[in-house]
Each structure stands twice: as structure tokens, then as C-alpha cells.
Protein backbone atom coordinates (compact mmCIF):
# COMPACT_ATOMS: atom_id res chain seq x y z
CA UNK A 1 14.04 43.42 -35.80
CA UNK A 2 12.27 41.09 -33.36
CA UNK A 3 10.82 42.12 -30.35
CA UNK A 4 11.49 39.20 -28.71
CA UNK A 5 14.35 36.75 -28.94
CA UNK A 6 13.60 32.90 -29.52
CA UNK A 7 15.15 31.76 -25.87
CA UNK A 8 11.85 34.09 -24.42
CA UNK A 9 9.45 33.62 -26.44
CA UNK A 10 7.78 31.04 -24.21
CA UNK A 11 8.11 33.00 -20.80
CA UNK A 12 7.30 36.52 -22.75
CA UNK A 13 4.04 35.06 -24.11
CA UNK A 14 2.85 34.13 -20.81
CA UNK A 15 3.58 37.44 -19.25
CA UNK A 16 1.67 38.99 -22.60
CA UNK A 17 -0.84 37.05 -22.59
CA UNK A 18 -2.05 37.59 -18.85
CA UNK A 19 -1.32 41.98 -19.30
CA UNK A 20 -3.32 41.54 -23.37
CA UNK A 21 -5.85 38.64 -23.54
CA UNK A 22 -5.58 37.46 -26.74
CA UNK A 23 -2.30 38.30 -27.41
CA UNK A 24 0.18 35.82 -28.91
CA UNK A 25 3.47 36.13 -30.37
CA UNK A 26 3.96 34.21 -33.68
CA UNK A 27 6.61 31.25 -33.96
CA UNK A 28 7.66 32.71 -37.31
CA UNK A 29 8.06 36.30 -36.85
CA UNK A 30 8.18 36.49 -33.27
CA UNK A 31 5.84 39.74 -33.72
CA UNK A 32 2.95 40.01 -31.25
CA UNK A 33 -0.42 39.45 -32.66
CA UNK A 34 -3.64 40.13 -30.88
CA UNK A 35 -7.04 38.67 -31.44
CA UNK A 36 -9.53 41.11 -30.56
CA UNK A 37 -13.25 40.26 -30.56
CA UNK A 38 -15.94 41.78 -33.45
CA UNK A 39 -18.56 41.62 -30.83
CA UNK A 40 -19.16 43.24 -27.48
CA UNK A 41 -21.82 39.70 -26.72
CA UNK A 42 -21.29 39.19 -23.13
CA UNK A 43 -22.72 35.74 -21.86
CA UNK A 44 -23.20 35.23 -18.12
CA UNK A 45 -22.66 31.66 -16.89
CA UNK A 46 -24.10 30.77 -14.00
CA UNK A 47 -22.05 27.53 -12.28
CA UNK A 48 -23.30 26.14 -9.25
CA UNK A 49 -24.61 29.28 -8.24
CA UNK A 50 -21.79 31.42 -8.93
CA UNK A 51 -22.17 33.82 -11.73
CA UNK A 52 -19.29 34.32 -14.57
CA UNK A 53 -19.24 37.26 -16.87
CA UNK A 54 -17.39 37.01 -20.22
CA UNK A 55 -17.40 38.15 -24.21
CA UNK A 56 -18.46 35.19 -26.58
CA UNK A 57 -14.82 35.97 -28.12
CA UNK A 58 -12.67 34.84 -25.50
CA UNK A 59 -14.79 31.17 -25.74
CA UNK A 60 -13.41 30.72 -29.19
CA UNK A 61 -10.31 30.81 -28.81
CA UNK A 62 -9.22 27.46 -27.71
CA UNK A 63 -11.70 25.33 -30.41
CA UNK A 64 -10.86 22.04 -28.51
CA UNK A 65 -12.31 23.23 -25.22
CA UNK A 66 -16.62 22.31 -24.99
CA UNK A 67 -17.01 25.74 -24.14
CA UNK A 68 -16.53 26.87 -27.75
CA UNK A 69 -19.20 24.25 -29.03
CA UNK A 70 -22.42 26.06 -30.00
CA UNK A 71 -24.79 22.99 -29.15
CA UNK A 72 -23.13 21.91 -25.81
CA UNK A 73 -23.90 26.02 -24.78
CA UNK A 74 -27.78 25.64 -26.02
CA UNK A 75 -28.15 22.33 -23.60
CA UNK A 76 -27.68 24.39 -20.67
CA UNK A 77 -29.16 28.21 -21.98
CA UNK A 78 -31.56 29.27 -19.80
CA UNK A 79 -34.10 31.52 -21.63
CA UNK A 80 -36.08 32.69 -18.17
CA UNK A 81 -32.51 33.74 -17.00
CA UNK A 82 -30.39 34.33 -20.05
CA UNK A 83 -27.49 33.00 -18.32
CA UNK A 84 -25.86 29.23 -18.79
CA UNK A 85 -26.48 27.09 -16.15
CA UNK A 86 -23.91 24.29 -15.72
CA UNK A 87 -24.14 22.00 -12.17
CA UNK A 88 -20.33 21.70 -11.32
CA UNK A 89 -17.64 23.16 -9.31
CA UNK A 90 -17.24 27.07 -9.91
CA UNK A 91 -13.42 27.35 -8.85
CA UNK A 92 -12.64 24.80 -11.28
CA UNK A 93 -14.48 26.63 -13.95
CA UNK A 94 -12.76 30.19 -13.14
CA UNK A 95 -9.20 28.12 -13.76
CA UNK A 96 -10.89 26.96 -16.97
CA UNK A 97 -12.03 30.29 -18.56
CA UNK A 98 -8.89 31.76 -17.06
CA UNK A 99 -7.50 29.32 -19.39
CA UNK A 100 -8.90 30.60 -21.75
CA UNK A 101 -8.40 33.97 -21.72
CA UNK A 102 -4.54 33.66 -21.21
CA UNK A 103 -3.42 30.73 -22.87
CA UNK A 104 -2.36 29.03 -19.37
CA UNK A 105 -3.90 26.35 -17.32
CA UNK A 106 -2.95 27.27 -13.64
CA UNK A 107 -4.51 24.99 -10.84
CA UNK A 108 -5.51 26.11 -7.31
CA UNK A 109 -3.52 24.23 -4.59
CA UNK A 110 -6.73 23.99 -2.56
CA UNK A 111 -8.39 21.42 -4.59
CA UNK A 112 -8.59 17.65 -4.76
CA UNK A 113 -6.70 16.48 -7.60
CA UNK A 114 -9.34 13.70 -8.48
CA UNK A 115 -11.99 16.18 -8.76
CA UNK A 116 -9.95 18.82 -10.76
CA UNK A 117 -9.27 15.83 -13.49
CA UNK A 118 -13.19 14.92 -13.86
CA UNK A 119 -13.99 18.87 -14.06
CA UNK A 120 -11.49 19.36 -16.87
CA UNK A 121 -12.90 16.40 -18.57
CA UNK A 122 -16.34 18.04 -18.55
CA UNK A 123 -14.67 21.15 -20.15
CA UNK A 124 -12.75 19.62 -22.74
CA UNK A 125 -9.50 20.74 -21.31
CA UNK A 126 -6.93 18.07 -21.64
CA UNK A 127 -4.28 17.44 -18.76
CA UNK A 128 -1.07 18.00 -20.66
CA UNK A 129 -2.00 21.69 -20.89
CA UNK A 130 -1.52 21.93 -17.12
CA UNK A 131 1.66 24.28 -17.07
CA UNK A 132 4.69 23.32 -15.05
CA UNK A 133 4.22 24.78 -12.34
CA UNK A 134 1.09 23.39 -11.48
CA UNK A 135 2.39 19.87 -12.73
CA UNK A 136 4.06 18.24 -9.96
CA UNK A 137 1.03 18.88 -7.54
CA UNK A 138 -1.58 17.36 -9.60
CA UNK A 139 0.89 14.51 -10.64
CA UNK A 140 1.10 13.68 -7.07
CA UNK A 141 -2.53 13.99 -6.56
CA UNK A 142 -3.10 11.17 -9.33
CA UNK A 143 -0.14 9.19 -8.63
CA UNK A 144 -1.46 8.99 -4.68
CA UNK A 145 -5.21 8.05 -5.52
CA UNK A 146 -4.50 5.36 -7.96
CA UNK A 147 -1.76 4.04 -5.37
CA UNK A 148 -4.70 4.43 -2.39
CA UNK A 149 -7.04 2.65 -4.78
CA UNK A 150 -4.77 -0.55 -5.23
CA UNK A 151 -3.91 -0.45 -1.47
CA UNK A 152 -7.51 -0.82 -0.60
CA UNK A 153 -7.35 -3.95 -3.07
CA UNK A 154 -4.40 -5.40 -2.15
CA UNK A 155 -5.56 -5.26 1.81
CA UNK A 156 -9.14 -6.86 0.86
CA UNK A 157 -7.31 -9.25 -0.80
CA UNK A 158 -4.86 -10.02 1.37
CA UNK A 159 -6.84 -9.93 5.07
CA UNK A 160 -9.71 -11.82 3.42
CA UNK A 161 -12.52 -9.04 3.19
CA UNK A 162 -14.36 -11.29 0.25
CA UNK A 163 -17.96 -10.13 -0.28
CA UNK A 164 -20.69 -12.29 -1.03
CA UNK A 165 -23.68 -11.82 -2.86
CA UNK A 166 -26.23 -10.41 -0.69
CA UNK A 167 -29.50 -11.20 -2.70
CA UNK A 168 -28.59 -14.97 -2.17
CA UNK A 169 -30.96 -16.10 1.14
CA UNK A 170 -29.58 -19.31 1.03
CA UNK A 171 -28.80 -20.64 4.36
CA UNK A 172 -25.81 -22.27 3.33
CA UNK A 173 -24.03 -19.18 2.03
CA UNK A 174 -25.64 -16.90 4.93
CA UNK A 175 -23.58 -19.39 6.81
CA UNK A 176 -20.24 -18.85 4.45
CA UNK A 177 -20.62 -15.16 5.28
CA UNK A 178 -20.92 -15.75 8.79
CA UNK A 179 -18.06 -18.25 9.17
CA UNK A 180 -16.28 -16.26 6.85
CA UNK A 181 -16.55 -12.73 8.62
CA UNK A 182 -15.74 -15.29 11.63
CA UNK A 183 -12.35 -16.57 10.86
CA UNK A 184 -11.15 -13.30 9.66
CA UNK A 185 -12.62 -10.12 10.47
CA UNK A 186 -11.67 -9.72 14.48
CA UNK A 187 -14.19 -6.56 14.54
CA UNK A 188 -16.97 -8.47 13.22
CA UNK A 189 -18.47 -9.51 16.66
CA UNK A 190 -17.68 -10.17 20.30
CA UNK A 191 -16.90 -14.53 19.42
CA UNK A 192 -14.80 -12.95 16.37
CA UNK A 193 -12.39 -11.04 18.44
CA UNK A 194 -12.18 -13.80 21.72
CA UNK A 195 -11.16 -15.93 18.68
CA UNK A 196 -8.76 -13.48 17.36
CA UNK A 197 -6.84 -13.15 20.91
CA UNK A 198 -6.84 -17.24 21.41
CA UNK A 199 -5.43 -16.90 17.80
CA UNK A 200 -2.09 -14.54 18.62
CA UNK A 201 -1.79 -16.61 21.76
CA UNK A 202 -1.03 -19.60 19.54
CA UNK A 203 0.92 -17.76 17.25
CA UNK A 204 3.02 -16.73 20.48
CA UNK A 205 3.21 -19.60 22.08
CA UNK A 206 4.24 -21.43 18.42
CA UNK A 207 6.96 -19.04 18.23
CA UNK A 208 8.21 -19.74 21.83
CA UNK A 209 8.21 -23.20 20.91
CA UNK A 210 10.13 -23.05 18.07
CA UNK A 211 12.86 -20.86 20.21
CA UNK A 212 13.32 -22.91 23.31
CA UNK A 213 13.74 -25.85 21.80
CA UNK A 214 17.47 -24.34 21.13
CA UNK A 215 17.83 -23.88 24.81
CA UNK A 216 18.95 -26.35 27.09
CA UNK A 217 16.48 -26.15 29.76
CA UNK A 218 13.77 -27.49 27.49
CA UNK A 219 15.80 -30.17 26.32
CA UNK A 220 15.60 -33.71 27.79
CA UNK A 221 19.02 -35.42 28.30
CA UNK A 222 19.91 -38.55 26.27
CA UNK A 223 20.31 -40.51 29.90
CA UNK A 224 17.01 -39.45 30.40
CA UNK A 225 15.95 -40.82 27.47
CA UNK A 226 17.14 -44.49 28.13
CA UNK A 227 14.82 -44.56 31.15
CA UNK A 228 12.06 -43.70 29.35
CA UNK A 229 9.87 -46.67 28.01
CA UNK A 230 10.28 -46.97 23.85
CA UNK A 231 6.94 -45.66 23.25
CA UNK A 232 7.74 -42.41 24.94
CA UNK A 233 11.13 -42.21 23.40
CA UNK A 234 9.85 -42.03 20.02
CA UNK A 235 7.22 -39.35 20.46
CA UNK A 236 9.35 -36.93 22.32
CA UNK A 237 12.25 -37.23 20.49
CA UNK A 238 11.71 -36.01 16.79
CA UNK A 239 14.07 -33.51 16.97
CA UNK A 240 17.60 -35.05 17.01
CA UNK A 241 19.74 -32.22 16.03
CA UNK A 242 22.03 -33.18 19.24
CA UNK A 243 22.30 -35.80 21.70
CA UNK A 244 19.10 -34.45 23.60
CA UNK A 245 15.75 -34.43 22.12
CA UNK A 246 12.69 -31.83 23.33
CA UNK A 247 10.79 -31.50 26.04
CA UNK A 248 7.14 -33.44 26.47
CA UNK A 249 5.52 -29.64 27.72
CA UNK A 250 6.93 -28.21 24.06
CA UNK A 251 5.82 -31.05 22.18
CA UNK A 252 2.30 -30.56 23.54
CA UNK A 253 2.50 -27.04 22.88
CA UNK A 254 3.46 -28.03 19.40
CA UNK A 255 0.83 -30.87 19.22
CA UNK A 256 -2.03 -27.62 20.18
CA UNK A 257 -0.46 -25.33 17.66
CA UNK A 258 -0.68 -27.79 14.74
CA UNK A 259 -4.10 -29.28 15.39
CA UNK A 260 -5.71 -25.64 15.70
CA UNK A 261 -4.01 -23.95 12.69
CA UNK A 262 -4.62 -27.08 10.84
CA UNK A 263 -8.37 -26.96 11.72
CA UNK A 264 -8.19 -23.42 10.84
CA UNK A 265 -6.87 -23.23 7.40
CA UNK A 266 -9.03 -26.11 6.74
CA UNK A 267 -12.28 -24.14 7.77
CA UNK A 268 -11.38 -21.16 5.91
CA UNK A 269 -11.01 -23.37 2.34
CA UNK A 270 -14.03 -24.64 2.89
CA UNK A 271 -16.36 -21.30 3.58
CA UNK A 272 -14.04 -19.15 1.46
CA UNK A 273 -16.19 -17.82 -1.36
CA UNK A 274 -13.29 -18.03 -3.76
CA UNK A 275 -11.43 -20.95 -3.61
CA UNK A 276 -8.75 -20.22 -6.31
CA UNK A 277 -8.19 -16.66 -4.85
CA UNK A 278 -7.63 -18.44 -1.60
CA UNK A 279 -4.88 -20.92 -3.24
CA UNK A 280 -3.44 -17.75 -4.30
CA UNK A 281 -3.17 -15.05 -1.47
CA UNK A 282 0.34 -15.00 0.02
CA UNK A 283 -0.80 -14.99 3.36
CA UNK A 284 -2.69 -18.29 3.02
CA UNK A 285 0.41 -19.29 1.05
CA UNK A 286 2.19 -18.68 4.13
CA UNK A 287 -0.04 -20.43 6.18
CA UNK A 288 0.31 -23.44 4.05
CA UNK A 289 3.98 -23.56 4.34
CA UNK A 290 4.18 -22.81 7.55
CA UNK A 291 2.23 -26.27 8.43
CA UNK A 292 4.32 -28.32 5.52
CA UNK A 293 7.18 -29.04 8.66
CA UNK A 294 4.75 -30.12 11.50
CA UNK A 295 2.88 -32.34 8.73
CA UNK A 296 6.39 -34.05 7.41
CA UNK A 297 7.79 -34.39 10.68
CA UNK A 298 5.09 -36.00 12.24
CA UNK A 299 4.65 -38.83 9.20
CA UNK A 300 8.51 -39.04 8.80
CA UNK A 301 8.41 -40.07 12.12
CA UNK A 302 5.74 -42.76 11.92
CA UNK A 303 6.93 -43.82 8.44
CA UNK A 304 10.24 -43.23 8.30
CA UNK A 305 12.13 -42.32 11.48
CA UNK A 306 15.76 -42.39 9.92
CA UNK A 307 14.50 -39.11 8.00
CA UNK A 308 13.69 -36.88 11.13
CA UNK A 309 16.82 -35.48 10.94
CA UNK A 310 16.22 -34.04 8.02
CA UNK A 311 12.74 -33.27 8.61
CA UNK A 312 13.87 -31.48 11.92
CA UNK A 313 15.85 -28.73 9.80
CA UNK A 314 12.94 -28.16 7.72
CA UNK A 315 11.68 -26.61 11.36
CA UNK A 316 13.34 -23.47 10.67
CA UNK A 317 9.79 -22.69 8.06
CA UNK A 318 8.00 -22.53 11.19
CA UNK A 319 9.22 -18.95 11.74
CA UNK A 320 7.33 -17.72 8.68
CA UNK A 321 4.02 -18.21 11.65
CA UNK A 322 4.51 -14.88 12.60
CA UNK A 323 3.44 -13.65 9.34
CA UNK A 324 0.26 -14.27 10.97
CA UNK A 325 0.01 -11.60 13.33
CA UNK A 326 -0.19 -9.32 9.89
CA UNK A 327 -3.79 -10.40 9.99
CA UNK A 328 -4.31 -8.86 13.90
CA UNK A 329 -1.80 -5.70 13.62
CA UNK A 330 -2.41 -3.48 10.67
CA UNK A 331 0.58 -1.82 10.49
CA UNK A 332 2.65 -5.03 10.07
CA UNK A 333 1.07 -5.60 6.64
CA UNK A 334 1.23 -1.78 6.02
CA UNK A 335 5.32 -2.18 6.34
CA UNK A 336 5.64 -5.08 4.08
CA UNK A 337 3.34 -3.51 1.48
CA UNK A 338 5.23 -0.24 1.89
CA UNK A 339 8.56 -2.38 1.06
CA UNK A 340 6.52 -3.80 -1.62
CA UNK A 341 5.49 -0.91 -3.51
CA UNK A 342 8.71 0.77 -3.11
CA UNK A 343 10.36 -1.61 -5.06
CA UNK A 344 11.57 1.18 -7.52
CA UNK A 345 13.50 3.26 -4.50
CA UNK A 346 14.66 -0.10 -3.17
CA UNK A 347 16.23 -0.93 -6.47
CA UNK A 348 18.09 2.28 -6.73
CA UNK A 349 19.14 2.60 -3.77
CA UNK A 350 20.70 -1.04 -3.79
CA UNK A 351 22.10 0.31 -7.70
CA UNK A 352 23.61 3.39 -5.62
CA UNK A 353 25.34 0.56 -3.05
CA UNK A 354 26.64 -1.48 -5.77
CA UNK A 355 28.06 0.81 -7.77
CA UNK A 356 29.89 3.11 -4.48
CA UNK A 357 30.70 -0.28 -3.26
CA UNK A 358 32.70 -1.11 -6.83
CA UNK A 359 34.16 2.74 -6.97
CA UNK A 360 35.64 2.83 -2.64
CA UNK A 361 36.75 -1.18 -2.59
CA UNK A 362 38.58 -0.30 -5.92
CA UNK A 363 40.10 3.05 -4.49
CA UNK A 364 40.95 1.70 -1.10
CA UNK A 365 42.41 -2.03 -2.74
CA UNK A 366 45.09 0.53 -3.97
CA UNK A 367 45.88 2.84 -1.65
CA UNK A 368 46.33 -0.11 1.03
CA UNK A 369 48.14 -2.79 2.16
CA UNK A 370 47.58 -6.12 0.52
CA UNK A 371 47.07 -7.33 4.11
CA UNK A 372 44.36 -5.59 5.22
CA UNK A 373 42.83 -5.86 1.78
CA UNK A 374 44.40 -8.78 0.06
CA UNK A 375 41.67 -8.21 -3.35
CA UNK A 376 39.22 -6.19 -4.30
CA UNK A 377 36.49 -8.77 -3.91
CA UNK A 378 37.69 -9.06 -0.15
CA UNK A 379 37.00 -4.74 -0.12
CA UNK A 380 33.40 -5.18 -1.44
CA UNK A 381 32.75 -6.50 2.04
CA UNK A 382 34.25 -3.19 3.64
CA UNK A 383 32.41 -0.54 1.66
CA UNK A 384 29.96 -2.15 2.38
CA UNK A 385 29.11 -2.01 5.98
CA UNK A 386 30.84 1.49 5.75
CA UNK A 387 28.77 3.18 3.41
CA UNK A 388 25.58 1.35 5.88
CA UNK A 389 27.46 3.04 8.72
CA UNK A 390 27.78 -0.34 10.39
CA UNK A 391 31.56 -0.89 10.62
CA UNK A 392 32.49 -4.24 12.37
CA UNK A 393 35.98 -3.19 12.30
CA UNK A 394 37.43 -6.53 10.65
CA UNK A 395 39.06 -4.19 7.95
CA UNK A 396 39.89 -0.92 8.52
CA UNK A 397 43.16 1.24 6.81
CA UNK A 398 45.45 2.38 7.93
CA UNK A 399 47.41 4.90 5.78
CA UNK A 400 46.26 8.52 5.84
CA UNK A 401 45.00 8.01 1.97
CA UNK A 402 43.06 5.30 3.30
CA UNK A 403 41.51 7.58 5.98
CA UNK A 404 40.18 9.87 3.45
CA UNK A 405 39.00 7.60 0.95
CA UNK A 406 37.04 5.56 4.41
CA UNK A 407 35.51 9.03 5.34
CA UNK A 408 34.29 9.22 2.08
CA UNK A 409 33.04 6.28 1.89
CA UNK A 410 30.71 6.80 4.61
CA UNK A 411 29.80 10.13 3.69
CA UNK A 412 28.96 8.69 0.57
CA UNK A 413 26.74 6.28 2.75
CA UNK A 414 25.08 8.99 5.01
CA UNK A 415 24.03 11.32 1.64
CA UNK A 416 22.48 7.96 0.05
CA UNK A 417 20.48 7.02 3.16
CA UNK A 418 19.23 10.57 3.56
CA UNK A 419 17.82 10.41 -0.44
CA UNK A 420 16.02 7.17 0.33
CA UNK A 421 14.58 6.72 3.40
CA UNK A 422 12.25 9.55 3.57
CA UNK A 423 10.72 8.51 0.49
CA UNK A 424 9.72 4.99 2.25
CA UNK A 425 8.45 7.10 5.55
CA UNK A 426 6.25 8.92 3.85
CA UNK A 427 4.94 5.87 1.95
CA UNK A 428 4.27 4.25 5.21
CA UNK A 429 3.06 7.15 6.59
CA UNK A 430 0.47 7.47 3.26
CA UNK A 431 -0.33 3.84 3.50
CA UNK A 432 -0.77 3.45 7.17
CA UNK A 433 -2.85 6.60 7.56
CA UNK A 434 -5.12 5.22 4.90
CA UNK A 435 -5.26 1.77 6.97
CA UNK A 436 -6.32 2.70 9.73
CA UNK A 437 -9.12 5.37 8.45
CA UNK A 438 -10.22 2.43 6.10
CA UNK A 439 -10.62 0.41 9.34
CA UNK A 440 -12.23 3.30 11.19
CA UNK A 441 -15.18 3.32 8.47
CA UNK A 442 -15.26 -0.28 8.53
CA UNK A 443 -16.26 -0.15 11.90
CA UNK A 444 -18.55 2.47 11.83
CA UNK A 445 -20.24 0.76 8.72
CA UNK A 446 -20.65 -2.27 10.91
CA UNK A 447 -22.14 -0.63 13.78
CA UNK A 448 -24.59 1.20 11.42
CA UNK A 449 -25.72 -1.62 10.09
CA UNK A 450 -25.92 -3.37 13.45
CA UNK A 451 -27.84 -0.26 14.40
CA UNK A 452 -30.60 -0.57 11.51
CA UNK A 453 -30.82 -4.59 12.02
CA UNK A 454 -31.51 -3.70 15.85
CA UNK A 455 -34.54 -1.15 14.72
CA UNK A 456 -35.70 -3.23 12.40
CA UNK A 457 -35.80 -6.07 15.09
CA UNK A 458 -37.68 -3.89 16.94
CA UNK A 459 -40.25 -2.41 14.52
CA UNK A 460 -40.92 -5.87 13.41
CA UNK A 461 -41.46 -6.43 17.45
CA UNK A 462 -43.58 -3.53 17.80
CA UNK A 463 -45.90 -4.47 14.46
CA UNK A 464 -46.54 -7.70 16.10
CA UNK A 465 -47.50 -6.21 19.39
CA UNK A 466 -49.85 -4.01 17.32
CA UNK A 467 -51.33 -6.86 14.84
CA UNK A 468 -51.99 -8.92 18.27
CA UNK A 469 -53.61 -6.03 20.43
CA UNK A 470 -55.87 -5.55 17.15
CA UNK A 471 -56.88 -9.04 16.96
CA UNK A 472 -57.95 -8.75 21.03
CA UNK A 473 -59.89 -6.26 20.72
């Protein structure tokens, strides 16, 4: 008769294995069997100055582990000490002969994932024989370092923190660094950041263009217009969308806006160190289309002035400007990359809206009126903005069916916003936390090395003060 039934054989061989090492219980048979050591060899291990006592049996018992492997042992004897000396993290190495003396790979909670994974490669110890338990932790651990490691990319790329070549004392490229570092590092020096500030005030002042020219303060009468001379009349009025036309003040504002970002883009193709990684950054990209309006208006208008009414809705592009201020506020950029490398939640959440949105328009199509909901189509619109918890209250029910399936509708909507949105908090969270430390030693770095060009300044100072008191006397 078995001892042990097949449904507990995996949870009974744990518990065995940890009261008897070296006990396992057979897949065949299910009968325990115990592998005893035929020597009482103990071998002391000494691991970053912590010493580990254990029989030269237990070692062989997992063959794929390094610590079985007679010549990796003789690298590190020590004959003066008899013990095995091995550089590395001791905690790690308790889980590891742990490991080996149960069967099961347990990992402390108190340790970096990153450097658990490069101790375990120095044992041998593959990462599949992590046990459940201990699985989501150091999954989460990985998962967050590689996704730390392409955020750091993704922001050098993406604010423009190209490196040059340092060894190159060319003038030329010291000044690429410098007008580089310049245009788009506002910590880099006191110029960088006035720069930066005349920069958002643009971007502001852009944006409150764009936006009063819809308002009828700034706008200039056609009346008026007659009584200006011809000349006037076509440069102030490129923006036809009505019978008034814009305002000279916001047409100089726009004039400012244009020439400076123009300027700017234009500077920062020419000392960019990469051009083609320049063509292809979205924010440049942005930057780019952004100016594509101002550009077409204003030849349109010297060209062809029977197109500026076109031209004018092509305006509305302008708004992407404010895509700028990523570059000055960190934790705008951290949101759209959060939204960005949530994709995956975003998609399943918008799977979870489709599909309650087919189930509740369907249910409440039926138990309705046809006048309240004359299709099903027509209902999509209602679930909707229920299940969102938005509720215009254009189409509501009315029968007491209708009631219930409506409040479970926007249960539905509640329980599905509750399962997504903390997962993109805590990305932001994860990602903006990382920004702004990555910032923090940014700065620091940069007033370090300010600090050591400043003593070496003055060294070099002092040496000459030396060289020339010397040559006096």
C-alpha cells in the first residue's frame, strides 16, 4: 500500500524533505527513499566572511549545481585554512545549500532581485527551480528592472540626453556638446535654465494665442477692416474662419512664437550628434508638426491667398505645442510613457468595455421601450457612459427591469475601474519615482564634476603661482 497518495506527493515531499535531508519519495512507487551519505567529510566554506559547515554528501546531490563540480571547489580551496573561500553574498549562498539539502529553492524577501539572479548564476542554480511561493516576488523584481532599464532609455532618448565622445578635443564638437547640453538640458547651467523659462513663456503665450483668437475681443471687425489700408488688411487677416479676422497684438505674438521655435529646432539639427535619431524622436516629430501650420499659412498667404481658409483649419496642429512643456516638467512625459507602457491593461480594459457594452445595450434594447432605445447600436452609446459612471442622461429606462439591468451596468463599470486603475498608479508611481531620482543624480553628477573642474582650475592656478615664484627667486 502507498504511503502517500499521488494528489500529495508533491506537498508531502517538501514537508519530508525539510524533517529527512535526502529524503525523496519515488514517482513510481510512491515509497520514501533516503540518500544517506558514506562519508562523515565535512567541508567548511567560508563566503564573504561568513563560515558554512556541511558533509561533502549533501553537495552531490543536485549534479547541475557548480557546487558539486570537483575542479570549480579546488579553484577556491584554501590549504592555509582548509576552508573554501568564495567572494559573494553569504545569504544568497545559505538559500543555495539550503537548496540543496531539501530539494527547494526558497528566496529571502530582503534581497534585491537583480542580485539574487547573478548569485544563482554563479552557483549553477537555474531560475525555474525557484518554488511558487517565492515566484511572484522575484518575477516582479525582474519584470521592474528591465522595465526601469528601458525607461532610462526611452527618457535619454526622448529629452535629448545624447552623449558625445569625450576623447574628441575638437573645438567644433566641444561646441556641439555645449550647444547641445544648451538647448536641452535646463540644469546644465545658469544661461540653460533663463533659456528654459523664456522657452515655457513662448509655449504659453503660443497657446494663448491659439485660444483667443476664438474670442471676440481679439478679433478685429470686418468694418474695421475696410478702413485699414490693403497692405495691412492682408497681413492681419489670415484667419478668415468668420467675417472678422485676428488681432495685430496676436499676430505678433504669433510672428515671435514662430521665428523662435523655428530658430530653435533649426539649432538643435544642426548640433545634434545624431541626426537620424533626431528625425526620429517623437518629440522633435512633434515639434516639426507643430510648425507645418505657421509655415503653410504664412506662404499660402503670399502665394496663394484663396487657400487660407483652408490653411487656417490646419491651425488646430498648433495645440500639439504643449507637448513641449514635457521637456521642462518631468512628470508630463512620465504620464504619457506610463499610458504607453500600459498598453496591455489599456487594451483589456477597453476589451472589458466592449464586450459589457455588447452584453447591457443588448439586455436593456429588450427590456425597453423602442423609444428610449430605438436599436441596439443606439444602446452602445448608453452602456457606455454608464459603465464610465458618466451618465448624461439622454437615455435612461424607465421600467423597473430596466432599473436593474442600469444598476448593473454601472456596477459592472465601478468593479472594472477598480481592476485597472491601480495597476496604472502604481506604474506612474514606479516610473515617476525613478524620474525624478534619475534627475536627482544627474544633478549631483553635474555639480561633482563642476566641483573637480573648479579644483583643477585652481591647482593649475596654484602650479603657476609656484613655477613663477621659482623662476624669481
Amino acid at each position: 500500500m502507498p504511503f502517500f497518495n499521488s494528489e500529495s506527493v508533491k506537498d508531502s515531499s517538501g514537508i519530508l524533505q525539510a524533517l529527512l535531508p535526502g529524503a525523496n519519495i519515488q514517482k513510481n512507487n510512491q515509497r520514501v527513499l533516503v540518500t544517506a551519505g558514506t562519508t562523515d567529510e565535512v567541508l567548511v566554506f567560508n563566503v564573504g566572511g561568513t563560515c558554512f559547515e556541511t558533509y561533502s554528501s549533501t553537495l552531490r546531490r543536485l549534479p547541475h549545481t557548480r557546487l558539486s563540480d570537483e575542479q570549480f571547489l579546488k579553484r577556491h580551496y584554501r590549504k592555509k585554512q582548509a576552508d573554501y573561500f568564495f567572494d559573494h553574498d553569504p545569504d544568497v549562498f545559505k538559500v543555495v545549500l539550503q537548496y540543496l539539502r531539501t530539494g527547494e529553492l526558497h528566496l529571502p524577501s530582503s534581497l534585491c532581485g537583480a542580485s539574487i539572479k547573478a548569485e544563482l548564476e554563479f552557483w549553477g542554480v537555474e531560475e525555474c527551480t525557484i518554488e511558487d511561493c517565492c515566484w511572484l516576488n522575484y518575477n516582479s523584481w525582474a519584470q521592474t528592472l528591465q522595465s526601469l532599464k528601458k525607461l532610462e532609455h526611452d527618457r535619454q532618448i526622448s529629452m535629448g540626453t545624447h552623449l558625445y565622445n569625450s576623447e574628441n578635443t575638437r573645438k567644433w564638437y566641444r561646441f556641439q556638446n555645449q550647444a547641445w547640453e544648451f538647448l536641452n538640458n535646463p540644469q546644465w547651467s545658469f544661461s540653460s535654465k533663463i533659456y528654459g523659462v523664456v522657452s515655457i513663456i513662448l509655449v504659453f503665450a503660443s497657446i494663448f494665442s491659439f485660444v483667443s483668437q476664438t474670442h471676440e475681443y481679439f478679433q478685429v471687425s470686418s468694418e474695421h477692416n475696410e478702413s485699414l489700408s490693403a497692405e495691412n488688411a492682408s497681413s492681419y487677416s489670415y484667419l478668415p474662419l468668420s467675417n472678422s479676422s485676428i488681432h495685430p497684438a496676436l499676430f505678433i505674438i504669433d510672428a515671435v512664437c514662430f521665428a523662435f521655435f523655428l530658430l530653435e529646432i533649426l539649432a538643435r539639427f544642426i548640433v545634434c550628434p545624431n541626426k537620424l535619431r533626431f528625425l526620429k524622436t517623437p518629440m522633435n516629430i512633434i515639434d516639426f508638426l507643430a510648425l507645418v501650420p505657421d509655415v503653410v499659412s504664412y506662404s499660402c498667404h503670399l502665394a496663394a491667398p484663396e487657400l487660407v481658409t483652408f490653411v487656417s483649419l490646419m491651425r488646430i496642429i498648433r495645440v500639439l505645442r504643449s507637448f513641449r512643456l514635457m521637456r521642462h516638467f518631468p512628470g508630463l512625459w512620465t504620464l504619457g510613457y506610463t499610458l504607453k507602457a500600459s498598453i496591455n491593461e489599456l487594451l483589456l480594459m477597453l476589451l472589458f468595455l466592449i464586450i459589457g457594452m455588447l452584453v447591457f445595450s443588448s439586455l436593456i434594447y429588450y427590456a425597453e421601450d423602442r423609444e428610449n432605445f430605438p436599436s441596439i447600436p443606439r444602446a452602445f452609446w448608453w452602456a457606455l457612459i454608464t459603465m464610465t459612471t458618466v451618465g448624461y442622461g439622454d437615455m435612461y429606462p424607465v421600467s423597473n427591469l430596466g432599473y436593474l439591468i442600469g444598476s448593473m451596468t454601472a456596477v459592472s463599470g465601478l468593479l472594472l475601474i477598480g481592476f485597472i486603475v491601480p495597476v496604472l498608479v502604481n506604474n506612474f508611481i514606479l516610473y515617476y519615482n525613478h524620474t525624478q531620482c534619475a534627475l536627482e543624480r544627474e544633478k549631483r553628477r553635474g555639480q561633482r564634476l563642476h566641483q573637480q573642474k573648479r579644483r583643477q582650475k585652481l591647482e593649475r592656478m596654484n602650479y603657476f603661482k609656484t613655477e613663477n615664484l621659482n623662476e624669481e627667486h
